[in-house]
Protein backbone atom coordinates (compact mmCIF):
# COMPACT_ATOMS: atom_id res chain seq x y z
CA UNK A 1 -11.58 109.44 45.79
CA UNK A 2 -14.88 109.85 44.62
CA UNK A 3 -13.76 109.68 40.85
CA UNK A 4 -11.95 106.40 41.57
CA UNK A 5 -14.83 104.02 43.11
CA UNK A 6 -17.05 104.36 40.12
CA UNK A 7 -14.49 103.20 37.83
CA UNK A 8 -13.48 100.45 39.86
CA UNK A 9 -17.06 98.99 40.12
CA UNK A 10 -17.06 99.52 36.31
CA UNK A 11 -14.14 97.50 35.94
CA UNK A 12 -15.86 94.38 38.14
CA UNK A 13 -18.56 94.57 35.36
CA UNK A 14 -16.89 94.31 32.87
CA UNK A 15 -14.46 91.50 34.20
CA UNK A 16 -17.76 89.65 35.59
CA UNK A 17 -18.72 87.44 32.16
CA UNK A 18 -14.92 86.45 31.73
CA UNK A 19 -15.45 85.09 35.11
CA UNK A 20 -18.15 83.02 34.73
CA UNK A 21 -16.94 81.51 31.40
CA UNK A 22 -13.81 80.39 33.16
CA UNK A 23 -15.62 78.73 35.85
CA UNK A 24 -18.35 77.10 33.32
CA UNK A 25 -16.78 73.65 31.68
CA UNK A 26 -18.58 74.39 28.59
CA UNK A 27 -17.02 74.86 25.06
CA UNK A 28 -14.18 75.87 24.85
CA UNK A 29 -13.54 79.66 23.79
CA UNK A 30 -11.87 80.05 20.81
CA UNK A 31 -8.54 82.02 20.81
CA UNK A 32 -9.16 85.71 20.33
CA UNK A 33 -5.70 87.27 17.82
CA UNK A 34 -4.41 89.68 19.42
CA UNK A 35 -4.98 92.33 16.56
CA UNK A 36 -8.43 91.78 16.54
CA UNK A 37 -10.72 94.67 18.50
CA UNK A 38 -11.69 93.85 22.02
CA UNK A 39 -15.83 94.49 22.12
CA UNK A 40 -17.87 94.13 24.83
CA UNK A 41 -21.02 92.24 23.54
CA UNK A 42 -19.82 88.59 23.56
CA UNK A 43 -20.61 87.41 19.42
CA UNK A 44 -21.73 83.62 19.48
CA UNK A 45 -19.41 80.72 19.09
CA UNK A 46 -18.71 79.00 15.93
CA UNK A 47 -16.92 76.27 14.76
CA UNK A 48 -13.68 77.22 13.99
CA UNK A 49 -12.30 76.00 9.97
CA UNK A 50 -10.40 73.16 9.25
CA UNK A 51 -6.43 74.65 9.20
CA UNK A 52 -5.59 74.14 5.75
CA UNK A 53 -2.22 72.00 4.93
CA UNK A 54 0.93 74.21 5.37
CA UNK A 55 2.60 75.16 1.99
CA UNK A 56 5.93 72.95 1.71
CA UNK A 57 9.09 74.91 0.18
CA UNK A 58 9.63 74.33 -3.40
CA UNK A 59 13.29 73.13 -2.36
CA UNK A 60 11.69 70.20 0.08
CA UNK A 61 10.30 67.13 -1.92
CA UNK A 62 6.89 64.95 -0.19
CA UNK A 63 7.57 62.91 2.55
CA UNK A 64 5.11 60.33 1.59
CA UNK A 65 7.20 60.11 -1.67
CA UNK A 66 10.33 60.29 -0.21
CA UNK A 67 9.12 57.18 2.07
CA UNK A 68 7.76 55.51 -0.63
CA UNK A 69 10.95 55.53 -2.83
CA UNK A 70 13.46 55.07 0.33
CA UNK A 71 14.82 51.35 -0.30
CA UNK A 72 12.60 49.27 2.03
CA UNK A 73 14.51 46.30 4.49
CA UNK A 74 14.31 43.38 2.77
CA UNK A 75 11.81 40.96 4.71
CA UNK A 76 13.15 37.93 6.48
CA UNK A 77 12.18 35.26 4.64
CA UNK A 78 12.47 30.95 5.39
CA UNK A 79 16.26 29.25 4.46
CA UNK A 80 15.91 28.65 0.62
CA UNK A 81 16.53 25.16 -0.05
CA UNK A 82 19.84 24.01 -2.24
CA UNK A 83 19.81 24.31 -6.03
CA UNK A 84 18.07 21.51 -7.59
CA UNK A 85 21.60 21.35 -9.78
CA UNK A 86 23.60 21.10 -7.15
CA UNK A 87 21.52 18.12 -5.51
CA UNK A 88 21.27 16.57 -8.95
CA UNK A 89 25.06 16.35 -8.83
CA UNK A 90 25.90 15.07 -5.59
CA UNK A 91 23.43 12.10 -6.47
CA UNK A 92 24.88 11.50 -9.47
CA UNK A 93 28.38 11.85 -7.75
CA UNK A 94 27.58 8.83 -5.17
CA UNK A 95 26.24 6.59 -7.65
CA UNK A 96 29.45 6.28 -9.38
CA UNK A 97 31.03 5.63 -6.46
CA UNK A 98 28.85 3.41 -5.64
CA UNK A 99 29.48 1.97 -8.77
CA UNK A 100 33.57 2.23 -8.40
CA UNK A 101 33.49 1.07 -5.01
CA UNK A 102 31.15 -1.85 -5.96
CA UNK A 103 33.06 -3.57 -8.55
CA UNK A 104 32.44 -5.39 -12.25
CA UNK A 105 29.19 -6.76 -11.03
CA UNK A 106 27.47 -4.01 -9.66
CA UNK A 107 27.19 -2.29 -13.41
CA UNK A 108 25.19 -5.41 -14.44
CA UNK A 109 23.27 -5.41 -11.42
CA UNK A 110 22.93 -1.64 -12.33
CA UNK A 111 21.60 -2.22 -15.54
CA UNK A 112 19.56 -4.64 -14.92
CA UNK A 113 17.88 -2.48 -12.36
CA UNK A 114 16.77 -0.06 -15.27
CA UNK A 115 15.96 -3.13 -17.71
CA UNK A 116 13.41 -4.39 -14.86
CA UNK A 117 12.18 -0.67 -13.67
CA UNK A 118 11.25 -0.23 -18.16
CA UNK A 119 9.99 -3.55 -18.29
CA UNK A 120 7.98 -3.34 -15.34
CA UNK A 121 6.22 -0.01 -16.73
CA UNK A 122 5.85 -1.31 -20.02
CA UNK A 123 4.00 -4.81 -18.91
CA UNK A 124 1.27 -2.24 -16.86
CA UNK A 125 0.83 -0.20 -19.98
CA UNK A 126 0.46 -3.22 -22.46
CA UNK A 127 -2.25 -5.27 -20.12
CA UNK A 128 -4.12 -1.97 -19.88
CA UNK A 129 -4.66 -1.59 -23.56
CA UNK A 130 -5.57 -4.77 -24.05
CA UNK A 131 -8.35 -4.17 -21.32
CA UNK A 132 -6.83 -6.47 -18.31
CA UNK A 133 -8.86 -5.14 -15.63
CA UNK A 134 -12.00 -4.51 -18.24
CA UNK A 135 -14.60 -7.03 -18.34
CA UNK A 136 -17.73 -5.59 -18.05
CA UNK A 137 -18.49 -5.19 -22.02
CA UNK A 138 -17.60 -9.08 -22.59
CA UNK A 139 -19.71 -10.51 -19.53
CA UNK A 140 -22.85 -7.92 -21.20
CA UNK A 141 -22.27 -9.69 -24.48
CA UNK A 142 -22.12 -13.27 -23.63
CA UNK A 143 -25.39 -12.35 -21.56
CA UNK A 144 -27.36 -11.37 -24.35
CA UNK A 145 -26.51 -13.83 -26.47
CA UNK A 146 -27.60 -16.21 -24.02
CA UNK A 147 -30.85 -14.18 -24.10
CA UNK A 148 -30.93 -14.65 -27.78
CA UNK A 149 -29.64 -11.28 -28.94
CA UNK A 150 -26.71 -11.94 -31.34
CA UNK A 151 -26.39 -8.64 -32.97
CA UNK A 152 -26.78 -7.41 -29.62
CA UNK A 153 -23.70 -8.68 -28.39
CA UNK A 154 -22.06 -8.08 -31.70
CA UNK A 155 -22.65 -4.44 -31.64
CA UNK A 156 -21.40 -4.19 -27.78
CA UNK A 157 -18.04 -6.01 -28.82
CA UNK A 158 -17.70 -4.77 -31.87
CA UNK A 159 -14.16 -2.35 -32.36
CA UNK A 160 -12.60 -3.47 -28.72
CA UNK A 161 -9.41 -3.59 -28.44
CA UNK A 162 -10.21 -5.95 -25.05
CA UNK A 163 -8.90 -9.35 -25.25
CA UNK A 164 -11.71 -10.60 -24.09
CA UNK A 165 -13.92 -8.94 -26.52
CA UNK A 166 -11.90 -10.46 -29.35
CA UNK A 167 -12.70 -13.74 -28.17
CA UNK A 168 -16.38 -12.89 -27.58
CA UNK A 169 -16.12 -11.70 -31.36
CA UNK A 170 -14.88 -14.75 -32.43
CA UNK A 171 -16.78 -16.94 -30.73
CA UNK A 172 -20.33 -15.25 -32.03
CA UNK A 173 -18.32 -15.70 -35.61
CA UNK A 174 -17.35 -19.08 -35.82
CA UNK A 175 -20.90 -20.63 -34.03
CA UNK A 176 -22.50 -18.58 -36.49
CA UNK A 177 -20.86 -19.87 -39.64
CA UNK A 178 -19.11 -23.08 -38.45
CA UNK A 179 -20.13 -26.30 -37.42
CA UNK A 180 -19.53 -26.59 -33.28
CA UNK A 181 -16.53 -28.54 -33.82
CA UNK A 182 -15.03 -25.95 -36.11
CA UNK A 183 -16.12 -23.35 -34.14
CA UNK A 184 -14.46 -24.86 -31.16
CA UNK A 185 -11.60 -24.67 -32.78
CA UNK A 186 -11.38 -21.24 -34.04
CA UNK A 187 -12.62 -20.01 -30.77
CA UNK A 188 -9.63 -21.80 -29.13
CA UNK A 189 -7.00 -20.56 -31.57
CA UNK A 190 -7.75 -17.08 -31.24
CA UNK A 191 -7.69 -16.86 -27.17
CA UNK A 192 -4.42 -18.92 -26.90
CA UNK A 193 -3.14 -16.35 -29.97
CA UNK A 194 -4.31 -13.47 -27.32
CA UNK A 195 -2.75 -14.97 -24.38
CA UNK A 196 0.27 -15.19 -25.54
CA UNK A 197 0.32 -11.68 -26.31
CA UNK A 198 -0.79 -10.90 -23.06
CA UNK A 199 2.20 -13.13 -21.44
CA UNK A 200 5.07 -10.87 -23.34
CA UNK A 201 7.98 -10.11 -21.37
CA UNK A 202 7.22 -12.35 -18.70
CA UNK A 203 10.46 -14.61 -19.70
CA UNK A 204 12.66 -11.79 -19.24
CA UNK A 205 11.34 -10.57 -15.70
CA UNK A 206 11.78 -14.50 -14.51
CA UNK A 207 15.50 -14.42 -16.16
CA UNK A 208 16.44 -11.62 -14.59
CA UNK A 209 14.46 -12.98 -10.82
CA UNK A 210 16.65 -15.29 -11.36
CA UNK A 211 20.35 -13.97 -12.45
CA UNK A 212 20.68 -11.02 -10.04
CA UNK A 213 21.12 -12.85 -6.99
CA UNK A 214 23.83 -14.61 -9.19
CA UNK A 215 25.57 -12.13 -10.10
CA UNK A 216 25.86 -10.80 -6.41
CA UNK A 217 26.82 -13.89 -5.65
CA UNK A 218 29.80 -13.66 -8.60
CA UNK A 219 30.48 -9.98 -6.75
CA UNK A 220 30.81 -11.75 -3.28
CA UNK A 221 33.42 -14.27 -4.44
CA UNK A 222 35.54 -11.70 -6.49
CA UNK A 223 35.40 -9.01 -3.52
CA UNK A 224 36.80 -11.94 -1.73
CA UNK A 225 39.35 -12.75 -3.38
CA UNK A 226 40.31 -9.38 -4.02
CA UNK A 227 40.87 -9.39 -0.01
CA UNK A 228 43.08 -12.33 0.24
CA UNK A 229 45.06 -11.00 -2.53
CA UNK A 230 45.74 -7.91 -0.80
CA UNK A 231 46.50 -9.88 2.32
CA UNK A 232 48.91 -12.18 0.69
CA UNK A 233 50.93 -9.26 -0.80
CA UNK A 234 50.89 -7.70 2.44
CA UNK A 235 52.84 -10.30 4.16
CA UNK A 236 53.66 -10.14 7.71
CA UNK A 237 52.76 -6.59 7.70
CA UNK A 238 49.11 -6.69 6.68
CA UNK A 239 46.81 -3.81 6.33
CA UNK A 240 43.14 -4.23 7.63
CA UNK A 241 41.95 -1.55 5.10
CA UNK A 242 42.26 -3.29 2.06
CA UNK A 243 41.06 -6.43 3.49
CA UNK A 244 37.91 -4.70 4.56
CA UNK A 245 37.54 -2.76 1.44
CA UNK A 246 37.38 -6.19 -0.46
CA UNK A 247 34.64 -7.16 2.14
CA UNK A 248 32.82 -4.39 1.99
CA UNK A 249 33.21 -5.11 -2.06
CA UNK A 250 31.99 -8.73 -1.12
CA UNK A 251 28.71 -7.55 1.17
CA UNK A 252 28.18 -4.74 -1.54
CA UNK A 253 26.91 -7.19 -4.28
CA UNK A 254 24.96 -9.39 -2.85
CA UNK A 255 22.69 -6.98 -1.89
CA UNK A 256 22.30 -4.62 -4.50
CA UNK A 257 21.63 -8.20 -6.55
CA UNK A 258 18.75 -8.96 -4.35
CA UNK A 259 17.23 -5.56 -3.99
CA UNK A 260 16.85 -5.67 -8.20
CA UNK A 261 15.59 -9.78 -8.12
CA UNK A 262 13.14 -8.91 -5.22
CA UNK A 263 10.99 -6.40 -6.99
CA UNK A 264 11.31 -8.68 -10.67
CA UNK A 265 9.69 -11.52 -8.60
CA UNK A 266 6.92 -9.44 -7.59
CA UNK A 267 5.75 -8.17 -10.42
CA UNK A 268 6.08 -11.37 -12.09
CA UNK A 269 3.81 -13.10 -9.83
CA UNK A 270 1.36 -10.22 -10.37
CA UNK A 271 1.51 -10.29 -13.57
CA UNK A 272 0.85 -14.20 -14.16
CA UNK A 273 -2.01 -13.41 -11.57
CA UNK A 274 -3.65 -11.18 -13.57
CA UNK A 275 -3.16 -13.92 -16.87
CA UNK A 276 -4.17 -16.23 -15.44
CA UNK A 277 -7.60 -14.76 -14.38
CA UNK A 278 -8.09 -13.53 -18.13
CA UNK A 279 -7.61 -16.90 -18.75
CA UNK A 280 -10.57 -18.16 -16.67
CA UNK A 281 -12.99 -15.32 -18.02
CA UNK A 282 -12.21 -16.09 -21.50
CA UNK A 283 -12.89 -19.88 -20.75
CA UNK A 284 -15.76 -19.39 -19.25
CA UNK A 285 -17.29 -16.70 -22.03
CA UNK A 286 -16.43 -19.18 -24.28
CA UNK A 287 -18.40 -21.97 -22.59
CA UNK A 288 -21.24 -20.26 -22.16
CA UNK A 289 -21.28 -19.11 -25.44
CA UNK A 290 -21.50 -22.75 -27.30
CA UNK A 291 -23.25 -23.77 -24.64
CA UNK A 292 -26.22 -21.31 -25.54
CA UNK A 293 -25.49 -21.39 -28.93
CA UNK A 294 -28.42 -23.07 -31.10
CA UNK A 295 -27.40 -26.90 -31.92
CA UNK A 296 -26.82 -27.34 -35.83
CA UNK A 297 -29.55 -28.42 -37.86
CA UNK A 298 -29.87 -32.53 -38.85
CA UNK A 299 -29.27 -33.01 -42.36
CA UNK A 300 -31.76 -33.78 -44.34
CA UNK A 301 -32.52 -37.61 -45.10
CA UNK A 302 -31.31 -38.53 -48.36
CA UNK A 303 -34.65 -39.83 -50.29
């Protein structure tokens, strides 16, 4: 008995600083291996290393590579819209039924259409090379020569291709070598020379204003006769469909024939506009200029 007490209280002290790490939320202690040699004296904590990356077998491949080169779902992505072929032929497929269906006179009307569209394009392009909407460089010319300054407004017209620059040109020409008379003259040749340039393919925009409500008109009488033909042979038992078909035939034309002499008459009126106020300008540049122009000398008296 006496041999066991003392080595009980030695066990308490040893057990005693276990005890009062478990009940102190410090750091944690760090796991002690079991083949390691229990000691006494407690050695001071340290960080434990960073665990370095477990060896993979040489039979398993990376599973960052192996997710890498797995086939990835393809992402949803918006409804693609329909081949640009395949809507270029279902256009073209209704127009020529719409020119079957239509009849003789919708194929002029048709062409017609693209005459007017070319024409249309064509008349914009010309009047802008010829400086329709430009008038600043003539209106600076006439200016200075009213100031005086011929060469001035020589060398500001000089090279334009502007019809009103070309009649500027002229006009400085002729007051400077002609008598006014003369020079009257020449100045008026040249701008009605230029104007009618300007006024090309006008004639055909107003003949075609005018035949393609005609020719839907023409369509409207054949589709309806078309009709009554197909009622007549019909007889007592008469079918409704080809009756309408020849009034649908006879509605058809008409309108395609105004839709094409609508937008000819537009652009015709615009276009005379737009003549018309060159027309003024180049009147009034004119004016100005022999108006300013120095008067021609007397001749001298005979002795």
């Amino acid at each position: 008995m006496t041999l066991r007490l003392p080595a009980a209280a030695a066990a308490l002290l040893l057990m005693a600083p276990f005890a009062t790490a478990q009940d102190t939320p410090a750091a944690p202690v760090p796991a002690i291996s079991a083949d390691a040699p229990a000691t006494a004296e407690t050695a001071p904590v340290l960080p434990s290393p960073v665990p370095a990356a477990p060896e993979l077998p040489s039979d398993t491949e990376n599973p960052a590579a192996e997710a890498s080169s797995a086939p990835q779902p393809a992402a949803e992505s918006p409804a693609a819209p329909p081949e640009l072929a395949q809507i270029a032929t279902d256009a073209s497929a209704k127009a020529l039924n719409f020119l079957r269906d239509g009849g003789p006179s919708i194929w002029a009307i048709a062409a017609l259409s693209v005459i007017t569209l070319a024409l249309i394009l064509w008349k914009i392009w010309r009047l802008a090379l010829i400086g329709a909407w430009s008038r600043g460089k003539a209106a600076r010319a006439v200016t200075a020569f009213e100031f005086g300054n011929r060469a001035e407004a020589l060398d500001i017209t000089a090279g334009r291709r502007g019809i009103r620059s070309r009649v500027v040109v002229a006009a400085l020409t002729a007051t400077a070598s002609l008598p006014e008379d003369r020079a009257r003259e020449e100045t008026a040749r040249v701008a009605k020379l230029h104007l009618a340039s300007a006024a090309t393919g006008l004639g055909a925009l107003e003949l075609i204003a005018t035949i393609a409500p005609l020719l839907g008109l023409l369509g409207t009488v054949l589709g309806m006769i078309a009709a009554f033909q197909a009622l007549q042979a019909a007889g007592s038992k008469a079918d409704p469909a080809p009756l309408a078909g020849g009034i649908w035939e006879a509605l058809l034309t008409p309108a395609a024939g105004m839709a094409v002499a609508i937008p000819a008459s537009a652009a015709l009126t615009w276009f005379e506009a737009v003549i018309s106020r060159i027309r003024r300008d180049i009147e009034d540049n004119a004016t100005r200029i022999f108006v300013a122009a120095p008067p021609d000398p007397l001749p001298l008296a005979a002795e």
